[in-house]
Protein backbone atom coordinates (compact mmCIF):
# COMPACT_ATOMS: atom_id res chain seq x y z
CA UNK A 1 -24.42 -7.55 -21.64
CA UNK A 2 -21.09 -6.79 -23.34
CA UNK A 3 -18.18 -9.60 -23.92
CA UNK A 4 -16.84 -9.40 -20.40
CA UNK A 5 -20.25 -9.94 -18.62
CA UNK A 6 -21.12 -12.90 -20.55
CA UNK A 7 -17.59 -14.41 -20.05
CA UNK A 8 -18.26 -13.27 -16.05
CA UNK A 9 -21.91 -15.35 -15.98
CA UNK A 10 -20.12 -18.46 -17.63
CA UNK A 11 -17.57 -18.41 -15.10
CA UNK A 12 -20.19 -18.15 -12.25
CA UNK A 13 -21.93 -21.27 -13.12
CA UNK A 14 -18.44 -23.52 -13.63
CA UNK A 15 -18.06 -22.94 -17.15
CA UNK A 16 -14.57 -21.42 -16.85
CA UNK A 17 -12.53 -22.23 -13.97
CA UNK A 18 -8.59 -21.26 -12.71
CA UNK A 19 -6.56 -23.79 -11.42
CA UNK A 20 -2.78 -23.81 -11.16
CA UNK A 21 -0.77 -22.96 -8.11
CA UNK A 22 -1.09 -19.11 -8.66
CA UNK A 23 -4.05 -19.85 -6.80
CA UNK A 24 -3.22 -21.57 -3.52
CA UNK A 25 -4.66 -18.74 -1.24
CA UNK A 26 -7.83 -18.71 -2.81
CA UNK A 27 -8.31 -22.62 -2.23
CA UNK A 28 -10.62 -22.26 0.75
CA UNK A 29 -12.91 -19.40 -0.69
CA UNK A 30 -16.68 -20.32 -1.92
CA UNK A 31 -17.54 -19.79 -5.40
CA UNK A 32 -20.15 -18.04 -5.99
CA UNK A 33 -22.69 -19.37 -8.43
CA UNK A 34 -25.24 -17.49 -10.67
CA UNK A 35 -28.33 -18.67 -9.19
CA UNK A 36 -27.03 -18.21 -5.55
CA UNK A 37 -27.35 -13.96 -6.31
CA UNK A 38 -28.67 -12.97 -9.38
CA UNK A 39 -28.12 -9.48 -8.57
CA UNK A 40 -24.59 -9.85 -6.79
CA UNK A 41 -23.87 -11.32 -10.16
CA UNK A 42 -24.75 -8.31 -12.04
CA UNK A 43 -23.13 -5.81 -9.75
CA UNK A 44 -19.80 -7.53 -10.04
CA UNK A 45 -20.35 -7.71 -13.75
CA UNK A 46 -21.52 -4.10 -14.30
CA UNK A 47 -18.51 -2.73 -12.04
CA UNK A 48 -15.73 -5.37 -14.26
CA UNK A 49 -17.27 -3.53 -17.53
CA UNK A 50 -15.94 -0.02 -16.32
CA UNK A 51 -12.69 -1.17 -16.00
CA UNK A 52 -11.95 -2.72 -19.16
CA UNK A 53 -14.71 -0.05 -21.01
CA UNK A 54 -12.12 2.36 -23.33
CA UNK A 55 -14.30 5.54 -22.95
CA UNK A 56 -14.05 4.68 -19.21
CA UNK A 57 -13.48 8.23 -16.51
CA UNK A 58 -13.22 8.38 -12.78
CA UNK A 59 -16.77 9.94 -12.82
CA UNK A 60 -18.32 6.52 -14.19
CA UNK A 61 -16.62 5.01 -11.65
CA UNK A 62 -17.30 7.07 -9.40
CA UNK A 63 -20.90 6.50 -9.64
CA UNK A 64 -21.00 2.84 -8.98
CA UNK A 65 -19.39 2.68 -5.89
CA UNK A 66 -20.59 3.77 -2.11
CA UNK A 67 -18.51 6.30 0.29
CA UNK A 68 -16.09 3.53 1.33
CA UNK A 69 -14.69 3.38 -1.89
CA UNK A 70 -14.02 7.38 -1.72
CA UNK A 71 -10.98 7.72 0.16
CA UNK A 72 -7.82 8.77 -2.14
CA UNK A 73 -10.62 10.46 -4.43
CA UNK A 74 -10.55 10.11 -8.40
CA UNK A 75 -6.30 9.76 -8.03
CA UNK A 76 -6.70 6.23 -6.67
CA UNK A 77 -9.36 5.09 -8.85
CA UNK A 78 -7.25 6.45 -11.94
CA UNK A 79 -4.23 4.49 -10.57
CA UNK A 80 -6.26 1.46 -10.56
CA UNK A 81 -7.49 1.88 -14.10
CA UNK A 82 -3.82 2.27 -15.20
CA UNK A 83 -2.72 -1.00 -12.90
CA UNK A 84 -5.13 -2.68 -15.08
CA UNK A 85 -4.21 -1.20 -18.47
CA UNK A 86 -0.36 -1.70 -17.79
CA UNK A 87 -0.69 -5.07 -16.77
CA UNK A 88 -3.73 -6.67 -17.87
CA UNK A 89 -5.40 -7.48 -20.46
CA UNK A 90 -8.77 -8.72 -20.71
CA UNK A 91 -9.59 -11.44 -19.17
CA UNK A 92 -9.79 -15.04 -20.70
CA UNK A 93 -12.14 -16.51 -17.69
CA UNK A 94 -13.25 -15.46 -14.57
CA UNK A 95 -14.73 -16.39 -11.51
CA UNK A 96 -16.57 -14.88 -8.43
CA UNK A 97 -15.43 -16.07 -5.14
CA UNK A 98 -16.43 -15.32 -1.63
CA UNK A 99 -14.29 -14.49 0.87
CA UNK A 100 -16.27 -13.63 3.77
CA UNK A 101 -19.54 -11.95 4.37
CA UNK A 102 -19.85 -8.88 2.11
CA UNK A 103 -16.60 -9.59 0.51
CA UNK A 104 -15.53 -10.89 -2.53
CA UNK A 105 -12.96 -11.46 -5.19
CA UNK A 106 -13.27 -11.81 -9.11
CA UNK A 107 -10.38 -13.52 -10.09
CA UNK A 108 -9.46 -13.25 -13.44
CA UNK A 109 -7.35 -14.54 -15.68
CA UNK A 110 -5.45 -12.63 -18.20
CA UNK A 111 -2.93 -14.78 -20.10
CA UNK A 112 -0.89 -18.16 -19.52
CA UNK A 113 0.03 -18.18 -15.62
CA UNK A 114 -1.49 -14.37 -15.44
CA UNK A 115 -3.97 -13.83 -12.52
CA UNK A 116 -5.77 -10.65 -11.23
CA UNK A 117 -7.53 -10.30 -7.92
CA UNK A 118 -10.27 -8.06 -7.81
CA UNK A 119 -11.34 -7.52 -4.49
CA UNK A 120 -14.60 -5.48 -3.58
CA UNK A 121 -17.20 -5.26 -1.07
CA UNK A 122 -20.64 -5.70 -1.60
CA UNK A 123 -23.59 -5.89 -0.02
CA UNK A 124 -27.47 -5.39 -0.54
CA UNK A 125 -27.75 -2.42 2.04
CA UNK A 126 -26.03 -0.31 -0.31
CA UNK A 127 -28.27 -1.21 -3.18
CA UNK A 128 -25.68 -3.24 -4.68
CA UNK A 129 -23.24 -0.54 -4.78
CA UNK A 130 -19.23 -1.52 -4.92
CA UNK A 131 -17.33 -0.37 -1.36
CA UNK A 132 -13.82 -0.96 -0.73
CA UNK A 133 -12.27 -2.61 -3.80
CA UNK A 134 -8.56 -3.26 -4.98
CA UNK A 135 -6.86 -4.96 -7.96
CA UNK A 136 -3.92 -7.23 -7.56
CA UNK A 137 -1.77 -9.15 -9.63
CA UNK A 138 -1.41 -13.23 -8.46
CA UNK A 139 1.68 -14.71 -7.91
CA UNK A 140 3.52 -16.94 -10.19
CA UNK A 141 4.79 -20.27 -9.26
CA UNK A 142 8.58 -21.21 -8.99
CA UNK A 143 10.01 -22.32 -12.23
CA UNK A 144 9.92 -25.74 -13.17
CA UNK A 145 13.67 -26.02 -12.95
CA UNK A 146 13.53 -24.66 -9.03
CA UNK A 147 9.74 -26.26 -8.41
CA UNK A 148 10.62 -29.76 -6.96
CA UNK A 149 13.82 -29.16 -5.32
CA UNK A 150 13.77 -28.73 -1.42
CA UNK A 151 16.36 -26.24 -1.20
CA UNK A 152 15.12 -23.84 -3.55
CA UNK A 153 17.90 -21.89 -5.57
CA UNK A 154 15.55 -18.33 -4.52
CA UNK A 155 18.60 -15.42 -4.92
CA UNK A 156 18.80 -16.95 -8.59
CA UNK A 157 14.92 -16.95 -9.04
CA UNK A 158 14.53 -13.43 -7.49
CA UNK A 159 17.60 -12.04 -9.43
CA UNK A 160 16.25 -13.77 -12.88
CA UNK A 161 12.56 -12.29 -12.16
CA UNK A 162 14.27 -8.86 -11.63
CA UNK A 163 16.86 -8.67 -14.60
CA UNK A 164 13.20 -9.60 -16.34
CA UNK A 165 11.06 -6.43 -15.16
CA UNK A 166 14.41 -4.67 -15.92
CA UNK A 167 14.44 -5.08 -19.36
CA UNK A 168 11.57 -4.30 -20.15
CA UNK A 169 11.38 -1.23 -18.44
CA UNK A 170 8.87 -2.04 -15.86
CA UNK A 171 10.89 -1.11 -12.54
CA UNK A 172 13.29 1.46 -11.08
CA UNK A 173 14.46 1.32 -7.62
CA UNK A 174 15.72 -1.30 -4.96
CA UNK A 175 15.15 -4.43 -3.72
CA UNK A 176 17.08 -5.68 -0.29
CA UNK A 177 16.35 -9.13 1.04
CA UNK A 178 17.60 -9.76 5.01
CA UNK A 179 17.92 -13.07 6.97
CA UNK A 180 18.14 -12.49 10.87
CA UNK A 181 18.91 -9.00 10.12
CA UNK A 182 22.04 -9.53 7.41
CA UNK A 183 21.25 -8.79 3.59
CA UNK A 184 20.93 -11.64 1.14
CA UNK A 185 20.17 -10.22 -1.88
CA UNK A 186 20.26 -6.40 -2.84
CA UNK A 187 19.43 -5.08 -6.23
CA UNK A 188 19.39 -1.25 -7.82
CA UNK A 189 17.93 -0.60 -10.84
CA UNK A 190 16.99 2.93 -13.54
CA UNK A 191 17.63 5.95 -12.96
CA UNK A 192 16.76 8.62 -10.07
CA UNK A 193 16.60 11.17 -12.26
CA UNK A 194 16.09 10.49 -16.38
CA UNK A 195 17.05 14.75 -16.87
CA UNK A 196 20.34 14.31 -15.44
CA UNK A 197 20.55 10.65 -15.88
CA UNK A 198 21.76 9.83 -12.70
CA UNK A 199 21.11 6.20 -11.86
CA UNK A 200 19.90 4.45 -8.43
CA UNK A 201 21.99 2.79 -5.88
CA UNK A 202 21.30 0.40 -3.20
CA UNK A 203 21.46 3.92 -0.57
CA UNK A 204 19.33 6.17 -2.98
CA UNK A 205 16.33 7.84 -0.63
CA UNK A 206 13.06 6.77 -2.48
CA UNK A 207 9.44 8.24 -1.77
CA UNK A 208 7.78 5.84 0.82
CA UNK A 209 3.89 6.69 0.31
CA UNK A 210 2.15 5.69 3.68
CA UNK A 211 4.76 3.56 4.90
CA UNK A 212 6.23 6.24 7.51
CA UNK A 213 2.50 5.92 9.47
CA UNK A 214 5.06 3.58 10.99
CA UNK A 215 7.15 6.12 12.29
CA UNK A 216 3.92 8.00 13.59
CA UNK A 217 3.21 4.73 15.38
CA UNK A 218 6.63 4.68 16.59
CA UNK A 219 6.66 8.41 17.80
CA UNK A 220 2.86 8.07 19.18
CA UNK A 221 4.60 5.15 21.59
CA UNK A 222 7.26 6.36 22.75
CA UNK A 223 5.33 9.06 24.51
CA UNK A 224 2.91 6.73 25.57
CA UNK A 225 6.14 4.84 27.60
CA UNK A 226 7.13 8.28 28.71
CA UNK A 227 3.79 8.75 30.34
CA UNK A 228 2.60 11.64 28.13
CA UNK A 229 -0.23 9.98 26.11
CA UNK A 230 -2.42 6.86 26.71
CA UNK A 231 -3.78 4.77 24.18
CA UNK A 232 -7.28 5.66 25.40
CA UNK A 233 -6.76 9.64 25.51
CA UNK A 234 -9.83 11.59 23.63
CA UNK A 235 -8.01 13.92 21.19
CA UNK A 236 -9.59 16.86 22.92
CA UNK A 237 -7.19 16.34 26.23
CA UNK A 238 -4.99 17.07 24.00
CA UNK A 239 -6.25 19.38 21.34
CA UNK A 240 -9.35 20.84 23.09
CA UNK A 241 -9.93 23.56 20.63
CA UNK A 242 -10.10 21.05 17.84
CA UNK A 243 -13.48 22.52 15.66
CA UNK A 244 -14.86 19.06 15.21
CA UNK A 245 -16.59 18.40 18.57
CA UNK A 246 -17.53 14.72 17.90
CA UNK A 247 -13.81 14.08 17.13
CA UNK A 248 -12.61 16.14 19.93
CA UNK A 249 -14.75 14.32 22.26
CA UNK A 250 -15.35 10.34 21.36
CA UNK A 251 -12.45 9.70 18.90
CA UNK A 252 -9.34 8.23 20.83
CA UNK A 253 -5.53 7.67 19.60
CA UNK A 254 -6.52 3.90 19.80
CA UNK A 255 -8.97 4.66 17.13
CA UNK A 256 -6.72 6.88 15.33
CA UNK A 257 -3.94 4.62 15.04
CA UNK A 258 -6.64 1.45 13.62
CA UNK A 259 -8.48 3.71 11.64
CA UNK A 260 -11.47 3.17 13.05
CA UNK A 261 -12.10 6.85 14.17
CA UNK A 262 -14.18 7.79 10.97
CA UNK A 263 -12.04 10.47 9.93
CA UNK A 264 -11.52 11.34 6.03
CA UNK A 265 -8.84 12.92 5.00
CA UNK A 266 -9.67 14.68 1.48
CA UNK A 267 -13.23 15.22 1.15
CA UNK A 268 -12.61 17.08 -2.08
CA UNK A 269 -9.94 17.67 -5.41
CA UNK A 270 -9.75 21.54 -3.33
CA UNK A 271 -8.79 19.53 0.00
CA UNK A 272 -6.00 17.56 -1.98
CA UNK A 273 -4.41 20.77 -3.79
CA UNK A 274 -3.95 21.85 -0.29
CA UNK A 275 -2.55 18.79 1.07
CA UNK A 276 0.07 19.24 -1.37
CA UNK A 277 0.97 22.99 -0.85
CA UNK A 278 1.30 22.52 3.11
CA UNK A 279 4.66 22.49 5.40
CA UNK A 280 3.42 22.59 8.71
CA UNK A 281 0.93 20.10 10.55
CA UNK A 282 -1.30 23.30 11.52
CA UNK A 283 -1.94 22.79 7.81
CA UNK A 284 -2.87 19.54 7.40
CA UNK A 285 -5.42 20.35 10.03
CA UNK A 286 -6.92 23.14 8.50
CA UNK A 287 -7.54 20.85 5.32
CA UNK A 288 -9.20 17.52 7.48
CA UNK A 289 -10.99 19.45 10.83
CA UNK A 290 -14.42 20.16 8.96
CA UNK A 291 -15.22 16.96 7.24
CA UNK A 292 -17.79 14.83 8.36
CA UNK A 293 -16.90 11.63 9.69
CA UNK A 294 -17.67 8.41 7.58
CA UNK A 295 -19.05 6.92 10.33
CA UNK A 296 -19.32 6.96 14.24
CA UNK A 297 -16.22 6.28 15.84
CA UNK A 298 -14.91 2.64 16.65
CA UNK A 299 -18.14 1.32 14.86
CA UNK A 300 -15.92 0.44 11.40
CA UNK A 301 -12.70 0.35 9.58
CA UNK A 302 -11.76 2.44 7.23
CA UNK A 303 -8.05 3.37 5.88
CA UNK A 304 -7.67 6.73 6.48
CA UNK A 305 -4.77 9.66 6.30
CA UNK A 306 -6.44 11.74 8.52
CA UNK A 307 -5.79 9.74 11.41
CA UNK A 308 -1.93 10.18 11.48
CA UNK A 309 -1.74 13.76 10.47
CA UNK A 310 -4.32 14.79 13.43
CA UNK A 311 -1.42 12.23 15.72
CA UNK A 312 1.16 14.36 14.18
CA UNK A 313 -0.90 17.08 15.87
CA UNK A 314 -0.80 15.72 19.25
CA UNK A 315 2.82 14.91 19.17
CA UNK A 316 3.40 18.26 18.83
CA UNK A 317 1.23 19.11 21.37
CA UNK A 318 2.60 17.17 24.27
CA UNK A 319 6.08 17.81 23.52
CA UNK A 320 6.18 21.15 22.51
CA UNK A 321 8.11 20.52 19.85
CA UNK A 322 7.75 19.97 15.76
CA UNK A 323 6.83 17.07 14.77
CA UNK A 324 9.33 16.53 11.63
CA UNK A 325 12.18 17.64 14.09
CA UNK A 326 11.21 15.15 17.29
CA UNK A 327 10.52 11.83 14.26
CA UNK A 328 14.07 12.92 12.91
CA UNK A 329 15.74 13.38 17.10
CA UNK A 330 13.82 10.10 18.18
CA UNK A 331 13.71 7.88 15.19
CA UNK A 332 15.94 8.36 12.18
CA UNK A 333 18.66 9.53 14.60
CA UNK A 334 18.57 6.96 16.94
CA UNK A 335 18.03 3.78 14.44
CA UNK A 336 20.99 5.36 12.25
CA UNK A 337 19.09 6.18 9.15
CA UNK A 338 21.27 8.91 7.90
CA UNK A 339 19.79 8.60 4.37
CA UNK A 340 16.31 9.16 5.48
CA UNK A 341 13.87 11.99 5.98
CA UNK A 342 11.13 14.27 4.92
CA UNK A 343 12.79 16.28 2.50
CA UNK A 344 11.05 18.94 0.43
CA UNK A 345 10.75 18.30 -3.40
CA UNK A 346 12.68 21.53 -4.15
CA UNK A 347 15.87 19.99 -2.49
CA UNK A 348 18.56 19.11 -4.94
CA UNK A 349 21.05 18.00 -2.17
CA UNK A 350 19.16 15.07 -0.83
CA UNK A 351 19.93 12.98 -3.49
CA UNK A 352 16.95 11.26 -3.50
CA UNK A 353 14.91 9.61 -6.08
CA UNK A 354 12.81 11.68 -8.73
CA UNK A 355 8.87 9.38 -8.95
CA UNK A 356 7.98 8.66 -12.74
CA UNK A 357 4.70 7.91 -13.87
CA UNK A 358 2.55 7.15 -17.01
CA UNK A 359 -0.31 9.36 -18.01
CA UNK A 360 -3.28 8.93 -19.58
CA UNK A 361 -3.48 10.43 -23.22
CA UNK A 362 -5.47 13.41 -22.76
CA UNK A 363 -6.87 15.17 -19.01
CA UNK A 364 -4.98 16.58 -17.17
CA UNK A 365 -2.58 14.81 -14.34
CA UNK A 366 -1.77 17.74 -12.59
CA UNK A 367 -5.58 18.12 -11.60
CA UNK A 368 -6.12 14.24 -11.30
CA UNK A 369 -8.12 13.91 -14.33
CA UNK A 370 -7.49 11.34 -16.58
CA UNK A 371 -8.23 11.02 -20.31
CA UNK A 372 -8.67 7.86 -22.08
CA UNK A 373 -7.47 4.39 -21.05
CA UNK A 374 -4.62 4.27 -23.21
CA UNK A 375 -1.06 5.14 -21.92
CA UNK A 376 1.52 6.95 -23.70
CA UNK A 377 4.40 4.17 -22.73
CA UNK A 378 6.83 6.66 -21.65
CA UNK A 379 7.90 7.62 -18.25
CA UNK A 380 6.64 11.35 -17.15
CA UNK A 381 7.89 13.22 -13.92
CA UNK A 382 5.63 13.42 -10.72
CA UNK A 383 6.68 16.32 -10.36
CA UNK A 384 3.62 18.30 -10.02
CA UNK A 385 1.17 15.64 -8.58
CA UNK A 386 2.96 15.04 -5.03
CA UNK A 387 3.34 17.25 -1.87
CA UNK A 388 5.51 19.89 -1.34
CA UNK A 389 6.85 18.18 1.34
CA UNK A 390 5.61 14.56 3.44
CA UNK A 391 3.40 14.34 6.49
CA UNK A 392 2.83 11.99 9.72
CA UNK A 393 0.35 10.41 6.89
CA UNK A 394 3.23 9.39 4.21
CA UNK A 395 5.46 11.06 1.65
CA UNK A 396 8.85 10.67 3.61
CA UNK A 397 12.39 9.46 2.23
CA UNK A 398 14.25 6.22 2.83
CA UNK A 399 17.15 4.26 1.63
CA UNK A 400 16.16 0.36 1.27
CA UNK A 401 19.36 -0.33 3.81
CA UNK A 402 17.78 2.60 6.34
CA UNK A 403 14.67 0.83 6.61
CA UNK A 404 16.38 -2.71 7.46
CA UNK A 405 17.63 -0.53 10.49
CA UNK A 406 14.87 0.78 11.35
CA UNK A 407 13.54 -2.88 11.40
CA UNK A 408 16.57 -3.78 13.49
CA UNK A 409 15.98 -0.78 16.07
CA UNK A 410 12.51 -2.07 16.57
CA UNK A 411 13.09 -5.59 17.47
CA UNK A 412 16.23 -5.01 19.31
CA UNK A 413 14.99 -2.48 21.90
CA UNK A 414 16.45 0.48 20.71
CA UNK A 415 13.18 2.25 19.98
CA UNK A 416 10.57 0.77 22.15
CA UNK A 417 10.55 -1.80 24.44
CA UNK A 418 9.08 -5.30 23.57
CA UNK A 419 6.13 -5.35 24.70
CA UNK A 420 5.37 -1.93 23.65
CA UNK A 421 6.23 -2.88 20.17
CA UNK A 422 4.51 -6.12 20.26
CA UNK A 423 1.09 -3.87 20.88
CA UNK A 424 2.21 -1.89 17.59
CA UNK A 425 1.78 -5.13 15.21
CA UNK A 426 -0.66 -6.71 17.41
CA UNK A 427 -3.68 -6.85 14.95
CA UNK A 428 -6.95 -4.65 15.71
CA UNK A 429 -8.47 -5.44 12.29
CA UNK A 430 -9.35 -8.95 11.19
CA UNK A 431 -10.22 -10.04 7.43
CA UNK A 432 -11.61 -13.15 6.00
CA UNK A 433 -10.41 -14.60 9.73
CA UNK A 434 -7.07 -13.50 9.19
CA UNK A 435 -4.87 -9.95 10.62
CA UNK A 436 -4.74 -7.58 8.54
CA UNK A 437 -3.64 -4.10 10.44
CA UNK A 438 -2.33 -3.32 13.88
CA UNK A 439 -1.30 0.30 15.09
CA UNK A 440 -0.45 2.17 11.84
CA UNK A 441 1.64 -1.20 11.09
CA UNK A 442 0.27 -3.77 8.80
CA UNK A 443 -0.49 -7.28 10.33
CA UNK A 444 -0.73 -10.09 7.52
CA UNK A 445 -0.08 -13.33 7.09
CA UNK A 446 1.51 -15.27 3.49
CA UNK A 447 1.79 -18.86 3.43
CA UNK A 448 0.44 -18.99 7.13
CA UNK A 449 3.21 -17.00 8.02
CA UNK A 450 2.83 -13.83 10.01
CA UNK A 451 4.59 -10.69 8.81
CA UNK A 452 4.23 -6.89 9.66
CA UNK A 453 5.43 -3.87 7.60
CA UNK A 454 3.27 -1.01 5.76
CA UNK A 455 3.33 -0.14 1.81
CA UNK A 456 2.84 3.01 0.35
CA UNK A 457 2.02 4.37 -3.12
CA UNK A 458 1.38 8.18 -4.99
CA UNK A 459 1.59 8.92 -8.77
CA UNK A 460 5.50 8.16 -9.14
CA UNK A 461 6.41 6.00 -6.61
CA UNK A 462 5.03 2.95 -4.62
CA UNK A 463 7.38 1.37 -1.59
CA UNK A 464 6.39 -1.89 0.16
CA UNK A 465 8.49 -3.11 3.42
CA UNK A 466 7.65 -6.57 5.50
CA UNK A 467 9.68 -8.36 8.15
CA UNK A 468 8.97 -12.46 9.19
CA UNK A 469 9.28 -12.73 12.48
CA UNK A 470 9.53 -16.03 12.88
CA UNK A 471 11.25 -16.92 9.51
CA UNK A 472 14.32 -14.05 10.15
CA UNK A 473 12.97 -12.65 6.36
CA UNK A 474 12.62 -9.05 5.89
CA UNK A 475 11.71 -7.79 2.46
CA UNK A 476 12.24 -4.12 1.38
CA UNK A 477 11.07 -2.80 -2.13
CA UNK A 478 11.09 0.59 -3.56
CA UNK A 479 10.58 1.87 -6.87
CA UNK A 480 10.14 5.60 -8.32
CA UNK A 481 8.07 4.05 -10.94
CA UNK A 482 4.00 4.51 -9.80
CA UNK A 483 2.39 0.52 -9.52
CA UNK A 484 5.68 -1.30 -9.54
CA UNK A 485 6.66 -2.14 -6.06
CA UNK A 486 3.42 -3.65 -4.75
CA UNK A 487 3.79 -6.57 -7.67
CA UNK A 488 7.16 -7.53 -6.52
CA UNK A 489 6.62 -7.61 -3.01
CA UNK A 490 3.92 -10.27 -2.95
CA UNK A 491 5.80 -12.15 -5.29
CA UNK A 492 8.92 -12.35 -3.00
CA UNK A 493 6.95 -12.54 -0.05
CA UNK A 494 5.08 -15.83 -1.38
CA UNK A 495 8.85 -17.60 -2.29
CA UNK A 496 10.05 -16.41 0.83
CA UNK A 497 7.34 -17.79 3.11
CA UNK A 498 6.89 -21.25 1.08
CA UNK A 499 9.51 -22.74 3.89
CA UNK A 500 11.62 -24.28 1.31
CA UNK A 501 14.65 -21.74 0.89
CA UNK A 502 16.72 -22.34 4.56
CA UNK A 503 19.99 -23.99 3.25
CA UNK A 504 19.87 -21.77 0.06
CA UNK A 505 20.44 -17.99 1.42
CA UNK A 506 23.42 -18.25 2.88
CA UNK A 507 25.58 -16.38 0.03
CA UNK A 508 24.79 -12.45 -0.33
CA UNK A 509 23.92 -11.34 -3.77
CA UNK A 510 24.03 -7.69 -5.44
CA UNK A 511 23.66 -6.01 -8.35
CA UNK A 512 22.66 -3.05 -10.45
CA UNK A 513 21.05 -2.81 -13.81
């Protein structure tokens, strides 16, 4: 075994543990030892070596994971390999916990206070073989100064860890923090374009990734309340020349909006290069109607694209209308998001956000083929590696003060009705015994506190957006820098749910670096 599985089988049998608060939602989880599953042990360790291996490619990787690891293709697994190169380094101890049946996470740790989650599936009917798997960073604890205190001085915390990522180059975007619907705390940072050098501002559009599913959601309901879909319509009523009979005849919106309808979205690079070229939904279509399923429908969950392009589909069908123009009449329109939209990467009057990325030395991005491990350390364009234009999947525009709106529009009536929303973030998928995704909104909890939202990510960009019901907290991050959203989320969303920051938000706070 190399370095990192020997470290991995000391950790397994208590030779290396991680304590520290950074840790307190893995406190109920099961550690796993070495003699409990020999060969669990080595298929964790095996998979951890590819990461941290320097002649490591997609293809390896590839290899040693099962279908459910697919979706996204070599790009997500090359994004995951530079998540752990940018911010990792290799690990000083780590241990193998269980988090449910199948399901586990190798927690390792990388440096003083410096935590990674690996999460993966596993399971012996797949010989071993990884499935799903992610890699997050942990949170860090308050400082010591704010640690103790019961009203929490959090706008000085958040504003301190952001002036930090700042400087060293490690975000561009905007952050907006709301109580009960009012900002708090709103932060722009870098530039939206490093050729002309203009710089960001709190109303700057930014690429959202999957978060505007929502807005498919959103659409997909409202003609549900108008009486012109059901929840439990077949796709076929509604596209009944649709070539894929098994989807045309068992899969139902219900399904489509879980993702539990089996669907994949790009079965190949050739699927993907399409994905990217189209401008119409009759497109997308074309590029997801002949690939198998993953698995019979309702039997499984599986995050899928697919799903919301073939809803864009039936939106169009029932109303007779295009989809882009009825989400921008229905939605943006009526919440007020004048700063939002699916503009095409060509336009140079939207003012939004150019994406920025770091290659790989070597491959070639434009195809999705990375070369080595190591990074160059300077910002590149995404230029070439997104869509012409977004889809009812992802790829839309949104200012951080839009989506606050939007938030506002959905809890105040003035897109749905109540209990039509509450269906929307009701959760359909459970993990570990806790929600994790409703209708094409994400369901979660932090700190025992419920939250709903969606993230999205692509080469360039990454955009996360959550809203506290019951603590008044919603929490909007984008950045056109690829991986650098996602980390500040979760950390805000762990200081904001930790029930100790009440008296301390009542001042607003902004800047821009």
């Amino acid at each position: 075994m190399k370095l990192i599985s020997r470290i991995l089988a000391a950790a397994f049998i208590g030779c290396a543990s991680i304590q520290g608060s950074a840790l307190y939602a893995l406190q109920n989880m099961e550690q796993v030892a070495a003699t409990q599953s020999p060969k669990l042990e080595a298929a964790a360790s095996r998979f951890l070596d590819l990461f941290f291996d320097e002649q490591v490619t997609p293809a390896k990787i590839m290899a040693a994971v099962d279908s459910r690891a697919l979706e996204g293709g070599t790009g997500r697994i090359e994004g995951l390999l530079r998540a752990l190169n940018n911010h990792f380094e290799r690990p000083e101890s780590i241990n193998l916990l269980k988090r449910s049946n199948g399901h586990y996470s190798l927690i390792l740790k990388t440096g003083q206070n410096t935590y990674a989650d690996m999460r993966m599936e596993i399971s012996e009917e797949t010989g071993f073989k990884v499935g799903a798997f992610q890699v997050t960073p942990h949170r860090q604890p308050l400082s010591a100064e704010n640690a103790g205190k019961s009203d929490i001085k959090l706008i000085d915390e958040i504003d301190t860890y952001m002036e930090g990522l700042a400087a060293k180059d490690e975000f561009s975007g905007t952050v907006l923090i709301a109580k009960d619907g009012k900002p708090i705390y709103m932060t722009f940072i870098g530039e939206a374009d490093k050729a002309t050098g203009r710089k960001n501002t709190i109303d700057t559009p930014i690429n959202l990734g999957s978060m505007n599913k929502t807005w498919t959601s959103v659409a997909v309901a409202q003609l549900v309340e108008r009486g012109l879909l059901d929840w439990d319509d077949l796709v076929g009523k509604h596209l009944p020349t649709y070539p894929n009979a098994k989807v045309r005849d068992k899969v139902t919106l219900k399904m489509l909006l879980s993702h539990r309808s089996g669907l994949q979205a790009f079965a190949t690079d050739a699927d993907f290069d399409a994905y990217r070229k189209a401008t119409e939904i009759s497109d997308l279509i074309t590029v997801i109607s002949d690939n198998a399923l993953l698995f019979e429908p309702d039997t499984a969950f599986q995050y899928s694209n697919a799903g919301p392009m073939l809803l864009g589909a039936i939106i169009e069908a029932v109303t007779g209308e295009d989809y882009y123009a009825y989400v921008r009449k229905n939605i943006l329109e009526v919440a007020g998001m004048t700063r939002s939209g699916f503009f095409r990467k060509t336009n140079e009057q939207a003012g939004f956000a150019r994406g920025y990325f770091q290659p790989s030395q070597g491959g070639d991005p434009r195809r999705r083929r990375p070369g080595k491990l190591t990074v160059t350390g300077e910002w590149q364009p995404n230029y070439t590696m997104i869509g012409l234009q977004g889809s009812p999947a992802g790829g839309a525009y949104a200012s951080a003060p839009d989506l606050l709106r939007f938030a506002g529009a959905l809890q105040d009536g003035t897109l749905l009705k109540p209990e039509t929303f509450q269906k929307l973030i009701t959760p359909q998928e459970i993990r570990d015994g806790n929600p994790a995704y409703g209708y094409l909104f994400i369901t979660q909890e932090e700190n025992g506190h419920f939250y709903w939202g969606h993230n999205g990510g692509a080469p360039g960009i990454q955009a996360d957006f959550s809203h506290f019901p019951k603590l008044g907290f919603t929490a909007i991050v984008l950045s056109n820098y690829g991986s650098a959203a996602l980390p500040v989320s979760r950390q805000i969303r762990h200081w904001l749910s930790m029930g100790k920051t009440a008296k301390d938000l009542a001042g607003a706070s902004q800047s821009g670096t």
